[in-house]
N, C-alpha and C. Protein backbone atom coordinates (compact mmCIF):
# COMPACT_ATOMS: atom_id res chain seq x y z
N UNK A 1 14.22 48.18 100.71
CA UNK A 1 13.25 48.37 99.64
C UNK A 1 12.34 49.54 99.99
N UNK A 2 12.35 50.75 99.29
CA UNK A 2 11.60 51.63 99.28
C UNK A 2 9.85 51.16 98.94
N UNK A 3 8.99 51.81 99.38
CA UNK A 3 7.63 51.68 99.09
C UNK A 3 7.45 52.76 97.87
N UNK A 4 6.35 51.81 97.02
CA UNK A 4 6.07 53.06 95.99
C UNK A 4 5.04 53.74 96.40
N UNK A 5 4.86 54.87 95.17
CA UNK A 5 3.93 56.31 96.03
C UNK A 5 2.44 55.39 95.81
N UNK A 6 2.58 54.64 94.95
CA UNK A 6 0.84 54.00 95.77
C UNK A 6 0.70 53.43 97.01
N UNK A 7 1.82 52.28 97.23
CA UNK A 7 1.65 52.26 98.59
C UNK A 7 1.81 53.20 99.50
N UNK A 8 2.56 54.10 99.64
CA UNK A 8 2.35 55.08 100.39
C UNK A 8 1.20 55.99 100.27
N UNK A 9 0.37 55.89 99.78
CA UNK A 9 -1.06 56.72 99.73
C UNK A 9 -1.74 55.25 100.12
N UNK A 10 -1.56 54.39 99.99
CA UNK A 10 -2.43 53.27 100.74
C UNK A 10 -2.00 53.60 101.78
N UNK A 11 -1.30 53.75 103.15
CA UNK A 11 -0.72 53.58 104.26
C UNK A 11 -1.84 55.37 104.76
N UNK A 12 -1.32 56.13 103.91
CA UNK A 12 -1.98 57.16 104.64
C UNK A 12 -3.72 56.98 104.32
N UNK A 13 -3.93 56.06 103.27
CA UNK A 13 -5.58 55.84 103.36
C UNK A 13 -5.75 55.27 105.06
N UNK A 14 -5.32 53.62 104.98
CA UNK A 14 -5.58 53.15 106.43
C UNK A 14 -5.28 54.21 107.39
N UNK A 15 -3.76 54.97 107.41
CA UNK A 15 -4.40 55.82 109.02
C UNK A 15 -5.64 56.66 109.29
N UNK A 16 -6.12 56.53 108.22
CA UNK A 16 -7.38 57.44 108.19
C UNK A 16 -8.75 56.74 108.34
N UNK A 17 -8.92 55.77 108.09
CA UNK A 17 -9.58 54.38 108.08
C UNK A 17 -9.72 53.89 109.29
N UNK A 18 -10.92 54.08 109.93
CA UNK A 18 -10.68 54.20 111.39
C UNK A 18 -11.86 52.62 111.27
N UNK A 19 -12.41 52.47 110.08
CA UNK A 19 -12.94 50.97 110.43
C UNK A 19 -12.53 50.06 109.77
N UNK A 20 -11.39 49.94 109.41
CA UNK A 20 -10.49 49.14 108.55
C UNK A 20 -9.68 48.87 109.76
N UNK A 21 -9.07 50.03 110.50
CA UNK A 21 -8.26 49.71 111.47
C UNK A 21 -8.58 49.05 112.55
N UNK A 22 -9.94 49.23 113.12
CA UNK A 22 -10.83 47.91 113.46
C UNK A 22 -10.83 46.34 113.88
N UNK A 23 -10.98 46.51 112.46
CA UNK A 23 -10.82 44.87 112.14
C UNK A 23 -9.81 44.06 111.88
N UNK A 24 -8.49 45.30 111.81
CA UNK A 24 -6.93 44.25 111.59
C UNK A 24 -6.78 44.18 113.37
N UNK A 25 -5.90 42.43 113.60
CA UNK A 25 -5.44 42.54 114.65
C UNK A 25 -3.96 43.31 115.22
N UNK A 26 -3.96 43.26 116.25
CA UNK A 26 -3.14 43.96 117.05
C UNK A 26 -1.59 44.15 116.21
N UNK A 27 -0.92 43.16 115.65
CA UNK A 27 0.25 42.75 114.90
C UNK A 27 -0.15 43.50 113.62
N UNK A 28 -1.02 43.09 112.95
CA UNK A 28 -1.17 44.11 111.87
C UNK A 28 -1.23 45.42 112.16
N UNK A 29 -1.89 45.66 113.33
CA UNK A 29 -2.26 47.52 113.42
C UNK A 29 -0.65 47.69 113.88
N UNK A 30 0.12 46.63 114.68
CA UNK A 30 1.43 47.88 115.05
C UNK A 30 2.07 48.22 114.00
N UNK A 31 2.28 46.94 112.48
CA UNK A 31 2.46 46.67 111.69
C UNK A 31 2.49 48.29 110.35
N UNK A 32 1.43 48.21 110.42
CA UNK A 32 1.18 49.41 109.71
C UNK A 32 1.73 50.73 110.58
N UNK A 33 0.82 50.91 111.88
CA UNK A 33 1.88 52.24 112.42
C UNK A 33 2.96 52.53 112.41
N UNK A 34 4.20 51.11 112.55
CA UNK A 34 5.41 51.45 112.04
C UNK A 34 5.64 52.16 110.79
N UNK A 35 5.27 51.00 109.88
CA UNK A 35 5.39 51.67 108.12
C UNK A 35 4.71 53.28 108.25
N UNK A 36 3.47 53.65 108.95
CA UNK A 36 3.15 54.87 108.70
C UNK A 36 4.29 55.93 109.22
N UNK A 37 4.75 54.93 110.84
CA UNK A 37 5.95 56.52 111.31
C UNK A 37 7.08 55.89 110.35
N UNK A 38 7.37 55.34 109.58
CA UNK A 38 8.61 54.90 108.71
C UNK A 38 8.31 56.23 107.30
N UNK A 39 7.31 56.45 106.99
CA UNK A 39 7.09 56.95 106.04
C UNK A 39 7.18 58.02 106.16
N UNK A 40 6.77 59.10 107.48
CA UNK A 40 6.62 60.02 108.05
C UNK A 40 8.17 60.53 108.71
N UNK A 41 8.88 59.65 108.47
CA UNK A 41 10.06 60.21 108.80
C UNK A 41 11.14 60.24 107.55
N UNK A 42 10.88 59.39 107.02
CA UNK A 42 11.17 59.71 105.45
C UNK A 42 10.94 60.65 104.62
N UNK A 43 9.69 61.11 104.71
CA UNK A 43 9.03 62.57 104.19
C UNK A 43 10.00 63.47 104.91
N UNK A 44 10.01 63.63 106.06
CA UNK A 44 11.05 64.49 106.91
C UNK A 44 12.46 64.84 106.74
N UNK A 45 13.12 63.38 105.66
CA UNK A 45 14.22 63.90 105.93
C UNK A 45 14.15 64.13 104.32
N UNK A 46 13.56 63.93 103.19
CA UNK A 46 12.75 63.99 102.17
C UNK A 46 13.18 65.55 101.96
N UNK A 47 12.07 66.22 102.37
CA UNK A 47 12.11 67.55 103.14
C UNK A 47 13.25 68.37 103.72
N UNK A 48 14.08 67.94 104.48
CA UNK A 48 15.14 68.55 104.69
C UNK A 48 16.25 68.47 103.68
N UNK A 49 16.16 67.05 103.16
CA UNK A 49 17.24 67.28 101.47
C UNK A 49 17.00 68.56 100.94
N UNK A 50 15.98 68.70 100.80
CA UNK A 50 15.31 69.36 99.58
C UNK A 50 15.22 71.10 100.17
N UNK A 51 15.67 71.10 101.25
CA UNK A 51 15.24 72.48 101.75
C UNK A 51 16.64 73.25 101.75
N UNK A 52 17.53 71.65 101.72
CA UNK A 52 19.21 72.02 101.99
C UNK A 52 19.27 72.34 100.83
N UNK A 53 18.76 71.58 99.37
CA UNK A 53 19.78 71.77 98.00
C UNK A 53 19.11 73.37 97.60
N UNK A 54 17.60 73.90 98.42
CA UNK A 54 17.65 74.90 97.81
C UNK A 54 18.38 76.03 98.65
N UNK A 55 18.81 75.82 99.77
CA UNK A 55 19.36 76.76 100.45
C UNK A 55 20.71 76.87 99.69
N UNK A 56 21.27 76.20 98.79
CA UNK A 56 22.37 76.29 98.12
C UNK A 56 22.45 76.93 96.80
């Protein structure tokens, strides 16, 4: 299941959210860092589709 682009602008709100991040425990914070490097590598390959179809 893909995340939609709101949740993904929620995910990059919290990494930015340095007192939100705070107050979640440990399981939640790894929780989210995954989903954030999940997202961040998605953008990446996102990005490389897109760099290939115009190189064509």
């Amino acid at each position: 299941m893909m995340l939609t682009d709101k949740e993904l602008d929620y995910l990059k709100e919290l990494e930015n959210n340095k007192e939100v991040v705070y107050l979640l425990n440990t399981r939640e914070c790894e929780l989210i860092s995954r989903l954030i490097k999940s997202y961040r590598e998605i953008q990446r390959q996102l990005n490389a589709l897109q760099l290939g179809k115009e190189a064509n």
